[in-house]
PDB file of N, CA and C in Angstrom:
ATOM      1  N   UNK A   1      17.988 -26.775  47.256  1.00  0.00           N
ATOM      2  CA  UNK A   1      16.979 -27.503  48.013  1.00  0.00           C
ATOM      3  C   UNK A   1      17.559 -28.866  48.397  1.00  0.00           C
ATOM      4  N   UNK A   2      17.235 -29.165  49.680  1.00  0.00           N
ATOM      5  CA  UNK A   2      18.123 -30.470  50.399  1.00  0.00           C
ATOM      6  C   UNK A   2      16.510 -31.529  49.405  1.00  0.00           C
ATOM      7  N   UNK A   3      17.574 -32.968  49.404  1.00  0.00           N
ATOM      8  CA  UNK A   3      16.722 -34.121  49.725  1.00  0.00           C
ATOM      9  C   UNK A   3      15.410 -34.424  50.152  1.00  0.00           C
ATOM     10  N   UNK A   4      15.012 -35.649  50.748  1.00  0.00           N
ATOM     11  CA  UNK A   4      14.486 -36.232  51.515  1.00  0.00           C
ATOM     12  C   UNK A   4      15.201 -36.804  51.984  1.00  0.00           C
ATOM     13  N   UNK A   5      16.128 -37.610  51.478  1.00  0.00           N
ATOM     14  CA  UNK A   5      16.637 -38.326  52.554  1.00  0.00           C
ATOM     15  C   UNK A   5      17.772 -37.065  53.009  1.00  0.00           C
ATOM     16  N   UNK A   6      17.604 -36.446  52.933  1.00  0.00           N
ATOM     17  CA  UNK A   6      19.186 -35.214  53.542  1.00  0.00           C
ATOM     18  C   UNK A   6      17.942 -34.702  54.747  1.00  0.00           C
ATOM     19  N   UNK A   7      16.876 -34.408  54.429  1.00  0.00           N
ATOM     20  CA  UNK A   7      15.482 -34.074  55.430  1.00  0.00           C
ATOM     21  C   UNK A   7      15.298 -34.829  56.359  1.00  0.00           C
ATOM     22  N   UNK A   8      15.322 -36.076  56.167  1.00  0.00           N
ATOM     23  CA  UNK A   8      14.973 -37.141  57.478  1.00  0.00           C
ATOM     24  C   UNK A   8      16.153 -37.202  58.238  1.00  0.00           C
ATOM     25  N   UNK A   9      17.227 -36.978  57.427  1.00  0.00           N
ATOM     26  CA  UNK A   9      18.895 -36.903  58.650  1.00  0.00           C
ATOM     27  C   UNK A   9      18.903 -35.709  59.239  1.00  0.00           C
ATOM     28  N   UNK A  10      18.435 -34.600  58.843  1.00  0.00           N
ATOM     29  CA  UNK A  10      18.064 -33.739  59.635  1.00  0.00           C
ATOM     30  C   UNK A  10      17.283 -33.410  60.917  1.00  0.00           C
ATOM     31  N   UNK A  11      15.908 -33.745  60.268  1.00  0.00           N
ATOM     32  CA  UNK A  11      14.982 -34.076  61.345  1.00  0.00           C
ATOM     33  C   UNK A  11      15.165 -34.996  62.379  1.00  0.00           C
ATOM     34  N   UNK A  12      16.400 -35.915  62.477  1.00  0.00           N
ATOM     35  CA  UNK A  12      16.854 -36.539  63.491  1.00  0.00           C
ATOM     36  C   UNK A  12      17.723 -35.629  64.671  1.00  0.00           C
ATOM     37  N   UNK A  13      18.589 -34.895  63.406  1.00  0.00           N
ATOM     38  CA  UNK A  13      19.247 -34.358  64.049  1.00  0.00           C
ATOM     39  C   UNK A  13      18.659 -33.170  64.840  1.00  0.00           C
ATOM     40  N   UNK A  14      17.853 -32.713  64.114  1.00  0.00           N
ATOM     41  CA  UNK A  14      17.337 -31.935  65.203  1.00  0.00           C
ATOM     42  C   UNK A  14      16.439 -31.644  66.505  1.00  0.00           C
ATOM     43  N   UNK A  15      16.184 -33.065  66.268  1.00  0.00           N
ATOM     44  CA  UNK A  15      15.683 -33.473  67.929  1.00  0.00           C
ATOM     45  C   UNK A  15      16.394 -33.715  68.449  1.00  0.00           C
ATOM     46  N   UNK A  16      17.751 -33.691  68.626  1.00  0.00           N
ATOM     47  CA  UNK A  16      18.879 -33.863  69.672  1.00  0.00           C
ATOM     48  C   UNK A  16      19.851 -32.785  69.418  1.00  0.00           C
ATOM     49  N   UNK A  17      19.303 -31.437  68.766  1.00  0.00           N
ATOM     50  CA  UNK A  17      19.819 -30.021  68.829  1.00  0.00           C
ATOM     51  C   UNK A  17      21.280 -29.965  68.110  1.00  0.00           C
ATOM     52  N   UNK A  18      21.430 -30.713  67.229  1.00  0.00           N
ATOM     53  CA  UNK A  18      22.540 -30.536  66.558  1.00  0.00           C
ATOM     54  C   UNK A  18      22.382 -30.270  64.886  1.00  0.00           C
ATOM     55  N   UNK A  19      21.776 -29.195  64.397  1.00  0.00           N
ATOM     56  CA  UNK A  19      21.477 -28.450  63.237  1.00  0.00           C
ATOM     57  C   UNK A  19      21.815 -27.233  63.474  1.00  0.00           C
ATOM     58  N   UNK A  20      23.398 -26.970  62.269  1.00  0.00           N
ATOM     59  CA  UNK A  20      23.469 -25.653  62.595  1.00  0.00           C
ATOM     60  C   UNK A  20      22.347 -24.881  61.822  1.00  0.00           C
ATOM     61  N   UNK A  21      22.392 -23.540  61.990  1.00  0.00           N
ATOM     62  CA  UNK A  21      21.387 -22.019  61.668  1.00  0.00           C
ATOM     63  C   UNK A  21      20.808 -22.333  59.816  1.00  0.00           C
ATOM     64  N   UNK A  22      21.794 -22.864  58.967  1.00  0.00           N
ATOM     65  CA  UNK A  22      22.006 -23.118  58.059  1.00  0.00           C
ATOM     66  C   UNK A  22      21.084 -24.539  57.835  1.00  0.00           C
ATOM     67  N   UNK A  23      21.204 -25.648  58.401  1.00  0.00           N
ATOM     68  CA  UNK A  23      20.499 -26.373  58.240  1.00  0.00           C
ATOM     69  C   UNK A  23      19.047 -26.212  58.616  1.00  0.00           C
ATOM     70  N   UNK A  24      18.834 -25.619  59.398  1.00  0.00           N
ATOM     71  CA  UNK A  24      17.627 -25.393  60.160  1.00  0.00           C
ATOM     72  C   UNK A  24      16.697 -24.740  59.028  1.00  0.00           C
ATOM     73  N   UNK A  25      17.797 -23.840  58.275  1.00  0.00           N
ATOM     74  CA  UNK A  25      16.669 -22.911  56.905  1.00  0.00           C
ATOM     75  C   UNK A  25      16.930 -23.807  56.276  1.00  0.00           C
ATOM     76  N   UNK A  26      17.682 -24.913  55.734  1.00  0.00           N
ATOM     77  CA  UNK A  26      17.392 -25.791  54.225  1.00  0.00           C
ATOM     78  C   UNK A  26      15.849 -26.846  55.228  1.00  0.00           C
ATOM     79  N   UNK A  27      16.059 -27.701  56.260  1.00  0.00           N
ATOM     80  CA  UNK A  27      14.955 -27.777  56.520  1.00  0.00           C
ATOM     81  C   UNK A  27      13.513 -27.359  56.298  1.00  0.00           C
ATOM     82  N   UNK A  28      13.687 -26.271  56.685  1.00  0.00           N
ATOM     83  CA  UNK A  28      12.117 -25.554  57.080  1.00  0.00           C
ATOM     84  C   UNK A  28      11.799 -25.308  55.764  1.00  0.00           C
ATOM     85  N   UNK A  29      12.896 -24.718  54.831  1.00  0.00           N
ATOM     86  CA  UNK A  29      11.943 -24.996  53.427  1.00  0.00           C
ATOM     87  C   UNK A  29      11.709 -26.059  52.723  1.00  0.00           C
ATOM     88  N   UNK A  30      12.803 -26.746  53.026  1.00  0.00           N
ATOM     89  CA  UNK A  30      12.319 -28.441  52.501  1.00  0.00           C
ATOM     90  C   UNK A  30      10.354 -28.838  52.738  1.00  0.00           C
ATOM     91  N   UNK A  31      10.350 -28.430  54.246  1.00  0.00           N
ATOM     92  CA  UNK A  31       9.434 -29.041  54.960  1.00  0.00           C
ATOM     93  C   UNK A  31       7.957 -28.373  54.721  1.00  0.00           C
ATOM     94  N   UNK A  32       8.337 -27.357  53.797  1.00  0.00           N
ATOM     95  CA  UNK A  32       7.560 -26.209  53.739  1.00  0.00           C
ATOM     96  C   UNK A  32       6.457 -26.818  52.510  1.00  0.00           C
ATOM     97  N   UNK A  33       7.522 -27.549  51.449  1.00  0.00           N
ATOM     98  CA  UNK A  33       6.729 -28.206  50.109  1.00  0.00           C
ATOM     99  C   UNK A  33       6.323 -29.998  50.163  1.00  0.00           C
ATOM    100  N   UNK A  34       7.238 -30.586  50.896  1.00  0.00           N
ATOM    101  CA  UNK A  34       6.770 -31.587  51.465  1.00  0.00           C
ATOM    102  C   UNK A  34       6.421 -32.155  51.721  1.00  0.00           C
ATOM    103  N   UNK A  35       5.132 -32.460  51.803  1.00  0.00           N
ATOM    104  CA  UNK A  35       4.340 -33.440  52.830  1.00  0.00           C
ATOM    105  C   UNK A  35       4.863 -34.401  53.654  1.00  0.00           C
ATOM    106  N   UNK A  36       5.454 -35.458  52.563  1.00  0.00           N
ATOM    107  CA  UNK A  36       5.738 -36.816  53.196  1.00  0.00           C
ATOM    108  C   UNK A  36       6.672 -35.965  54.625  1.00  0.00           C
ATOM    109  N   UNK A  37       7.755 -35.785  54.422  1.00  0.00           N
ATOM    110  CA  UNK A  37       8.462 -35.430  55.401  1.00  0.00           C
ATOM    111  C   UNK A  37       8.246 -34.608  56.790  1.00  0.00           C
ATOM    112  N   UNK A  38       6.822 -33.693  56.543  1.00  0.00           N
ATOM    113  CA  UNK A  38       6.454 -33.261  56.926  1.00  0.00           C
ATOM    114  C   UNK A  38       5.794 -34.672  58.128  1.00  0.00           C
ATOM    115  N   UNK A  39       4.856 -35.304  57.466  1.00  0.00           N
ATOM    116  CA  UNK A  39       4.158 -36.663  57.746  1.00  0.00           C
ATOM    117  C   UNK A  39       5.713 -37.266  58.889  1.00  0.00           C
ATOM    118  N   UNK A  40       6.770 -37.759  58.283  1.00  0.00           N
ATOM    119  CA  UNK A  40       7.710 -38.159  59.172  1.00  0.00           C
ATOM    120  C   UNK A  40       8.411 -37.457  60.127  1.00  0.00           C
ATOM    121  N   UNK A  41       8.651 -36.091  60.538  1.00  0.00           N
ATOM    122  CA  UNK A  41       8.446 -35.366  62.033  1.00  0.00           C
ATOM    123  C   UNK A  41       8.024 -35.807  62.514  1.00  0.00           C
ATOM    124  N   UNK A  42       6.246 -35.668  62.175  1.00  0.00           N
ATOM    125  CA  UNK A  42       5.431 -36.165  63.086  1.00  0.00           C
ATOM    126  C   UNK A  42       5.384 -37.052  63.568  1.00  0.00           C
ATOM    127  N   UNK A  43       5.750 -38.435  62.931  1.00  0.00           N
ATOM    128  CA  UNK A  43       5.838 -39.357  63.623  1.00  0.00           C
ATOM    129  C   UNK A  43       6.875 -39.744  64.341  1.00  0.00           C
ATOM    130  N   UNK A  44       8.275 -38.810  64.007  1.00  0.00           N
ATOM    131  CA  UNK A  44       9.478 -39.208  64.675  1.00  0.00           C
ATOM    132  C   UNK A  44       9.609 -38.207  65.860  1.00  0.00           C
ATOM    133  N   UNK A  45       8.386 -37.104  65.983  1.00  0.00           N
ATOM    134  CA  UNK A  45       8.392 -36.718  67.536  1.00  0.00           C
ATOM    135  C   UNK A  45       7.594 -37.855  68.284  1.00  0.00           C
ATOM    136  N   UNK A  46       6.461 -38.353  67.769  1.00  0.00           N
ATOM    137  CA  UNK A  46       5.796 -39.258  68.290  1.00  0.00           C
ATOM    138  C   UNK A  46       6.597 -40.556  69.092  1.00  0.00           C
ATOM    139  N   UNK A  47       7.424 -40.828  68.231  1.00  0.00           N
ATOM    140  CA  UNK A  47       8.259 -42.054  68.339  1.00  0.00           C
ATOM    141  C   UNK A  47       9.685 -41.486  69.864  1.00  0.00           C
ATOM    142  N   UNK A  48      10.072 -40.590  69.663  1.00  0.00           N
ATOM    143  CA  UNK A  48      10.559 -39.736  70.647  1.00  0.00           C
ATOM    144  C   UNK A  48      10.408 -39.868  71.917  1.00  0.00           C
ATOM    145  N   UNK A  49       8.566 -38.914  71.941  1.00  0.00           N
ATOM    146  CA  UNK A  49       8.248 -38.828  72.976  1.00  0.00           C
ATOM    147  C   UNK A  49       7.786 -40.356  73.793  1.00  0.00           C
ATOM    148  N   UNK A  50       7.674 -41.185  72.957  1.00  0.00           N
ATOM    149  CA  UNK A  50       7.010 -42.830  73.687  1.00  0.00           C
ATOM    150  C   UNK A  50       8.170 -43.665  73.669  1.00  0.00           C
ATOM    151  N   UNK A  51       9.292 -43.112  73.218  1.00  0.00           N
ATOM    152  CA  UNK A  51      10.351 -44.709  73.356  1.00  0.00           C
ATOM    153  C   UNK A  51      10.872 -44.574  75.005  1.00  0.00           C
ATOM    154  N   UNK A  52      11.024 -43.892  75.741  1.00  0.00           N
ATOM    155  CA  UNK A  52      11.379 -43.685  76.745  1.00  0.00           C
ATOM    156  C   UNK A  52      10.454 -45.063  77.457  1.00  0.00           C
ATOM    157  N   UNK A  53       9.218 -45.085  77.362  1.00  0.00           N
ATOM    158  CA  UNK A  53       7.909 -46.012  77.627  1.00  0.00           C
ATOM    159  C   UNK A  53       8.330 -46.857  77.552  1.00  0.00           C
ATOM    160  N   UNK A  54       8.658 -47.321  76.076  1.00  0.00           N
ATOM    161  CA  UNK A  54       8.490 -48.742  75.585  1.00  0.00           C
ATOM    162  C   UNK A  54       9.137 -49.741  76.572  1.00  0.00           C
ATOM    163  N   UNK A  55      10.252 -49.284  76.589  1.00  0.00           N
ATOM    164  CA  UNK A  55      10.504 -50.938  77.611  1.00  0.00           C
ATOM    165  C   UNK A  55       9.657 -51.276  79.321  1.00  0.00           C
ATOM    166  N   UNK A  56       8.708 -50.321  79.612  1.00  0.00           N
ATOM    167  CA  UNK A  56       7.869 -50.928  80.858  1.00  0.00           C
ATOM    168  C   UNK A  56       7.123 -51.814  80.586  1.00  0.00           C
ATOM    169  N   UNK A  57       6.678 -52.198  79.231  1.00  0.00           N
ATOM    170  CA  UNK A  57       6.027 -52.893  78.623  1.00  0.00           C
ATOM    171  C   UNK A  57       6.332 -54.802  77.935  1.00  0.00           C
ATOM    172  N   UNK A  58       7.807 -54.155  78.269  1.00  0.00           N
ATOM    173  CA  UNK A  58       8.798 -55.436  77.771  1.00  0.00           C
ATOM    174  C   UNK A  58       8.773 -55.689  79.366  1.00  0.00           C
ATOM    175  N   UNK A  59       9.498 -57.341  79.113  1.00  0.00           N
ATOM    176  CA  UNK A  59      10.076 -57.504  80.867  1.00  0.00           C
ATOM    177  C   UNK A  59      10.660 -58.722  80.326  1.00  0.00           C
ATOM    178  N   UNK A  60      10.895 -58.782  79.034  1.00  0.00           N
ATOM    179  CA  UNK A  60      12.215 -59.909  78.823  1.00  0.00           C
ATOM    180  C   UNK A  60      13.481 -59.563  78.414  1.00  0.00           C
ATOM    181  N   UNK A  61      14.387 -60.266  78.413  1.00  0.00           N
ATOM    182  CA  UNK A  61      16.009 -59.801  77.562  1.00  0.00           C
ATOM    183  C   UNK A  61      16.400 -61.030  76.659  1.00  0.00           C
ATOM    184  N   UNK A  62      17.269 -60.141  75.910  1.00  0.00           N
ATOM    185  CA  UNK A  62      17.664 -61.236  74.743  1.00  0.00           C
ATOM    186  C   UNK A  62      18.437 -62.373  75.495  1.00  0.00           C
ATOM    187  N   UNK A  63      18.643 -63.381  75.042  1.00  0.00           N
ATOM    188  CA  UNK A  63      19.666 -64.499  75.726  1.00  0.00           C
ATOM    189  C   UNK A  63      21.201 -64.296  74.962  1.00  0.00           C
ATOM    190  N   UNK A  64      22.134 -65.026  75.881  1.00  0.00           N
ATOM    191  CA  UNK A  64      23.263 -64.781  75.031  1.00  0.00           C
ATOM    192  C   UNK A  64      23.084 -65.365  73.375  1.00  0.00           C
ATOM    193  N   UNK A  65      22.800 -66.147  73.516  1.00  0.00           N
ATOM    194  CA  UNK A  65      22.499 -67.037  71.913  1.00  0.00           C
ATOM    195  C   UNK A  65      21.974 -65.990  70.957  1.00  0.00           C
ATOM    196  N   UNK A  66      20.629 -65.579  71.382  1.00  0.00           N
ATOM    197  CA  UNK A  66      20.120 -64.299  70.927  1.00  0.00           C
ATOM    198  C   UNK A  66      21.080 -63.056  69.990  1.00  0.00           C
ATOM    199  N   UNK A  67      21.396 -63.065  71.745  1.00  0.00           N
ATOM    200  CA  UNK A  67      22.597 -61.598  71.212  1.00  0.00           C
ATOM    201  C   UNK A  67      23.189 -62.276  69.603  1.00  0.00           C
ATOM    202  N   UNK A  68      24.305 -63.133  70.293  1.00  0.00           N
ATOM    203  CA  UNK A  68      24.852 -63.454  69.239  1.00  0.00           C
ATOM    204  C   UNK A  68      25.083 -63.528  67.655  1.00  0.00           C
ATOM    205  N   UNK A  69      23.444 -64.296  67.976  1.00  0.00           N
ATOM    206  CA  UNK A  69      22.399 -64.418  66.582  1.00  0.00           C
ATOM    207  C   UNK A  69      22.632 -63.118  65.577  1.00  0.00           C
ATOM    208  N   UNK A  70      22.130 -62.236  66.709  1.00  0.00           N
ATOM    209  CA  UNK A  70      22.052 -60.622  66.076  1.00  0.00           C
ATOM    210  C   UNK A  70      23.098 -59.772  65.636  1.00  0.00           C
ATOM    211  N   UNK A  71      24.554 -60.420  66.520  1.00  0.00           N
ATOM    212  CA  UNK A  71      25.876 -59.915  65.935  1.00  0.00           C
ATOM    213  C   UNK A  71      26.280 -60.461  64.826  1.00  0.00           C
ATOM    214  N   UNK A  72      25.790 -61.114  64.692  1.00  0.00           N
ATOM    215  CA  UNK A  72      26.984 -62.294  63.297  1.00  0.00           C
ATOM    216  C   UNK A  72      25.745 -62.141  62.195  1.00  0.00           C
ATOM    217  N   UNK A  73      24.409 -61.899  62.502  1.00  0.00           N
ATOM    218  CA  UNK A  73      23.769 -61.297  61.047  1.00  0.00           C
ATOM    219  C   UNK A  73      23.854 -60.115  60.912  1.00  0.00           C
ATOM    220  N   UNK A  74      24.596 -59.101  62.068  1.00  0.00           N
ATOM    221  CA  UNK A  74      24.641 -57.845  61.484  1.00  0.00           C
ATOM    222  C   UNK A  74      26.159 -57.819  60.797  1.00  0.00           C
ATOM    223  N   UNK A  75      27.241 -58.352  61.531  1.00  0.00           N
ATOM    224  CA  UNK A  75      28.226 -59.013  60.619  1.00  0.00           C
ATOM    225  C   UNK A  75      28.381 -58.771  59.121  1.00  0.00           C
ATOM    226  N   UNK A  76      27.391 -59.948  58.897  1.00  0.00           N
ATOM    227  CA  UNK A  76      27.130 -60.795  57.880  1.00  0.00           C
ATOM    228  C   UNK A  76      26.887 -59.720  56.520  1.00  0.00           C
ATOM    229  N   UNK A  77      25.651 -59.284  57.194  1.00  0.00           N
ATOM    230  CA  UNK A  77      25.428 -58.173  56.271  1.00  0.00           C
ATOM    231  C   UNK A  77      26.407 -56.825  56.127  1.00  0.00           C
ATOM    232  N   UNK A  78      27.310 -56.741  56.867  1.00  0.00           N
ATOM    233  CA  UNK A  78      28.142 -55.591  56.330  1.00  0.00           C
ATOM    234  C   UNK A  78      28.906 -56.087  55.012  1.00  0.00           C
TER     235      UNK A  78
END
């Protein structure tokens, strides 16, 4: 029996069709006893189908400073 967290890398993966035959059955029984994970599909088709959306809603961009900001704390933290 896979994870949860081996379940949620799955369930990623398989919204962009890359689970072989094999994963697809440790899945489905994972998903079968589950809940929570079950619970996170759902929301990661949800999240899926609306990110395409999300940015009509935005109408700003980061500034260079911004950017920056965001490189050197992701940096930072490696």
């Amino acid at each position: 029996m896979i994870t949860c967290k081996e379940a949620t890398k799955f369930i990623s993966q398989k919204e962009e069709g890359k689970l072989s035959l094999r994963q697809r059955w440790q899945l489905w029984m994972h998903l079968g006893v589950c809940a929570v994970c079950r619970i996170f599909e759902r929301q990661n088709k949800v999240i899926i189908k609306n990110a395409p959306h999300l940015h009509e809603h935005l109408n700003a961009s980061l500034s260079v400073l911004e950017k920056e900001s965001i490189v050197a704390a992701l940096e930072k933290g490696s």
